[in-house]
Protein backbone atom coordinates (compact mmCIF):
# COMPACT_ATOMS: atom_id res chain seq x y z
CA UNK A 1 0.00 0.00 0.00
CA UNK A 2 1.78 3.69 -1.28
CA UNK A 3 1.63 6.82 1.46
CA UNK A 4 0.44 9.98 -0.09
CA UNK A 5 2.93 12.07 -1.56
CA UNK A 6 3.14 15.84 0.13
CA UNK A 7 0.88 18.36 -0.89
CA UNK A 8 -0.77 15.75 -3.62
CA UNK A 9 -4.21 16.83 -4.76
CA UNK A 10 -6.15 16.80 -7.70
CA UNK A 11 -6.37 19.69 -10.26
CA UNK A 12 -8.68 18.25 -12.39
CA UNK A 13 -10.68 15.19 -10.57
CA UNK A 14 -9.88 11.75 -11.55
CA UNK A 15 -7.91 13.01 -14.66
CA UNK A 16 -5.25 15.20 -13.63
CA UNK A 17 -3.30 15.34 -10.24
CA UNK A 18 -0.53 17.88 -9.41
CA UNK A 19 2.48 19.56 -7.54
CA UNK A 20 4.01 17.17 -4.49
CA UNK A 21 7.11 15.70 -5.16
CA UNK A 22 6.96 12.01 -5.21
CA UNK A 23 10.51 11.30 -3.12
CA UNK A 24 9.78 7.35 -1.72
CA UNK A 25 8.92 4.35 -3.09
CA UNK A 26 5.85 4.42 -1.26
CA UNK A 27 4.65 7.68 -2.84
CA UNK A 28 4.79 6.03 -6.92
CA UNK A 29 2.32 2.59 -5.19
CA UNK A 30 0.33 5.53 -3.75
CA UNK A 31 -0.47 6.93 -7.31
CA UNK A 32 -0.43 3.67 -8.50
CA UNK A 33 -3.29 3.03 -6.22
CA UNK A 34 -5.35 5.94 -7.79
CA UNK A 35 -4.82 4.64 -10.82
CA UNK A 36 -2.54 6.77 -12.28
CA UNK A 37 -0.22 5.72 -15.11
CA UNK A 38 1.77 8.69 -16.42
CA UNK A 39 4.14 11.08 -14.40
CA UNK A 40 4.97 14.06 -16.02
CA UNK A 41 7.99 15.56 -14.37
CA UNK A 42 8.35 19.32 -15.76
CA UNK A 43 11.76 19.59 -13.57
CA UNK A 44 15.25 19.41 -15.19
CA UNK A 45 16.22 16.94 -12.50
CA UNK A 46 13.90 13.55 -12.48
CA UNK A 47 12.35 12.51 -9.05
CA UNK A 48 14.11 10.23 -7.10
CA UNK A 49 13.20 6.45 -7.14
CA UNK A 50 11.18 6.79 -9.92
CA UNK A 51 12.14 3.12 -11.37
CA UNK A 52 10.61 1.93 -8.11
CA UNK A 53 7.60 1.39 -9.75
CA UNK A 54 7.04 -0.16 -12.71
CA UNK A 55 3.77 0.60 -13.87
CA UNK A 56 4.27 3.91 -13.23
CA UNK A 57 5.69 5.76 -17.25
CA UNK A 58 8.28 8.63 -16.73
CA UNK A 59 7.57 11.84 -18.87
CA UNK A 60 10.38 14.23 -18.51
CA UNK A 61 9.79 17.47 -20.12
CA UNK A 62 12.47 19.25 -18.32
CA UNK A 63 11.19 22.96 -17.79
CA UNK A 64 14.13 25.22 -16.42
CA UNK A 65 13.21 26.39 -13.02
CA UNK A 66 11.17 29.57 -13.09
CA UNK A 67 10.06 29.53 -16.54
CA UNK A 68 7.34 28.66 -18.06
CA UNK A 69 6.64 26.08 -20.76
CA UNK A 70 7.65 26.27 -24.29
CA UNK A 71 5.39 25.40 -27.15
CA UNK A 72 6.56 22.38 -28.12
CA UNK A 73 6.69 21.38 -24.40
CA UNK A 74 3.09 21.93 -24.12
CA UNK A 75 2.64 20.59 -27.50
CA UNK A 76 4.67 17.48 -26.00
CA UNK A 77 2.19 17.02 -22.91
CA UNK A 78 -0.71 17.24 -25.37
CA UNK A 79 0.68 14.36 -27.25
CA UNK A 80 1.70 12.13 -23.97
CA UNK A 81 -2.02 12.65 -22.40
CA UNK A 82 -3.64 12.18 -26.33
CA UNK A 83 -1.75 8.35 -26.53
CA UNK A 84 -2.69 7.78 -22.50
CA UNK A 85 -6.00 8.59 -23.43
CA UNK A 86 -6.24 6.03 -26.56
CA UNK A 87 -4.69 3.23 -24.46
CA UNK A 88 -7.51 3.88 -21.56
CA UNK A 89 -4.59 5.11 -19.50
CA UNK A 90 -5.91 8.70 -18.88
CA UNK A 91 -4.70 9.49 -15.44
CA UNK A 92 -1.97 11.78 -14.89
CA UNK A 93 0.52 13.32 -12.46
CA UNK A 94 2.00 15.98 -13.17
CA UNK A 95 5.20 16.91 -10.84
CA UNK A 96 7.02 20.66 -11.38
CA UNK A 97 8.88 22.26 -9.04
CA UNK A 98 9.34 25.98 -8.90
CA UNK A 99 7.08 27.03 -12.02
CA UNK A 100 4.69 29.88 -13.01
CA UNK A 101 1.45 27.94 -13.12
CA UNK A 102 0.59 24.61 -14.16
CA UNK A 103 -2.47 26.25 -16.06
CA UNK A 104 -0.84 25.70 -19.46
CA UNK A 105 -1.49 21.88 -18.73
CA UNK A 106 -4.98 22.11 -16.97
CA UNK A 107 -6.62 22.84 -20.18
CA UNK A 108 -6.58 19.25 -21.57
């Protein structure tokens, strides 16, 4: 059974959960258990232990701390939650650290 991961909550319900930083083992079974799929880690640094869990997919879009998206990054999102979406995998958590706003994403 995973622990929640800090400050995990759900920006869009059932579809799209955001903004704790997923540091133990426990933490990827935890959004395992809510049937998430996809991490999408908009950090330049992946989280730690993320092979700890392997039903869990790694997206890295590495997003320089501070700034916002680019484009293509967003463009890049759109195409990892479009091909979850096909394979019934919809469920997604997405990870940043410091960032503007993870409003760019939220409009899926």
């Amino acid at each position: 059974m995973g622990v929640q991961p800090p400050n995990f909550s759900w920006v869009l319900p059932g579809r799209l959960a955001g903004l704790a930083l997923p540091r133990l083992p426990a933490h990827y079974q935890f959004l395992l258990d809510q049937g998430v799929r996809h991490l999408v880690s908009l950090t330049e640094r992946g989280p730690p232990h993320n092979d700890s869990c392997p039903g869990l997919t790694l997206h890295r879009l590495r997003i320089p701390d501070f700034c916002p998206p680019a484009p293509e990054q967003i463009d890049r999102f759109m195409q990892i939650v479009n091909e979850a979406n096909a394979r019934g995998e919809g469920r997604m958590y997405l990870h940043l650290f410091p960032a503007p706003s993870v409003e760019p994403f939220a409009n899926f």
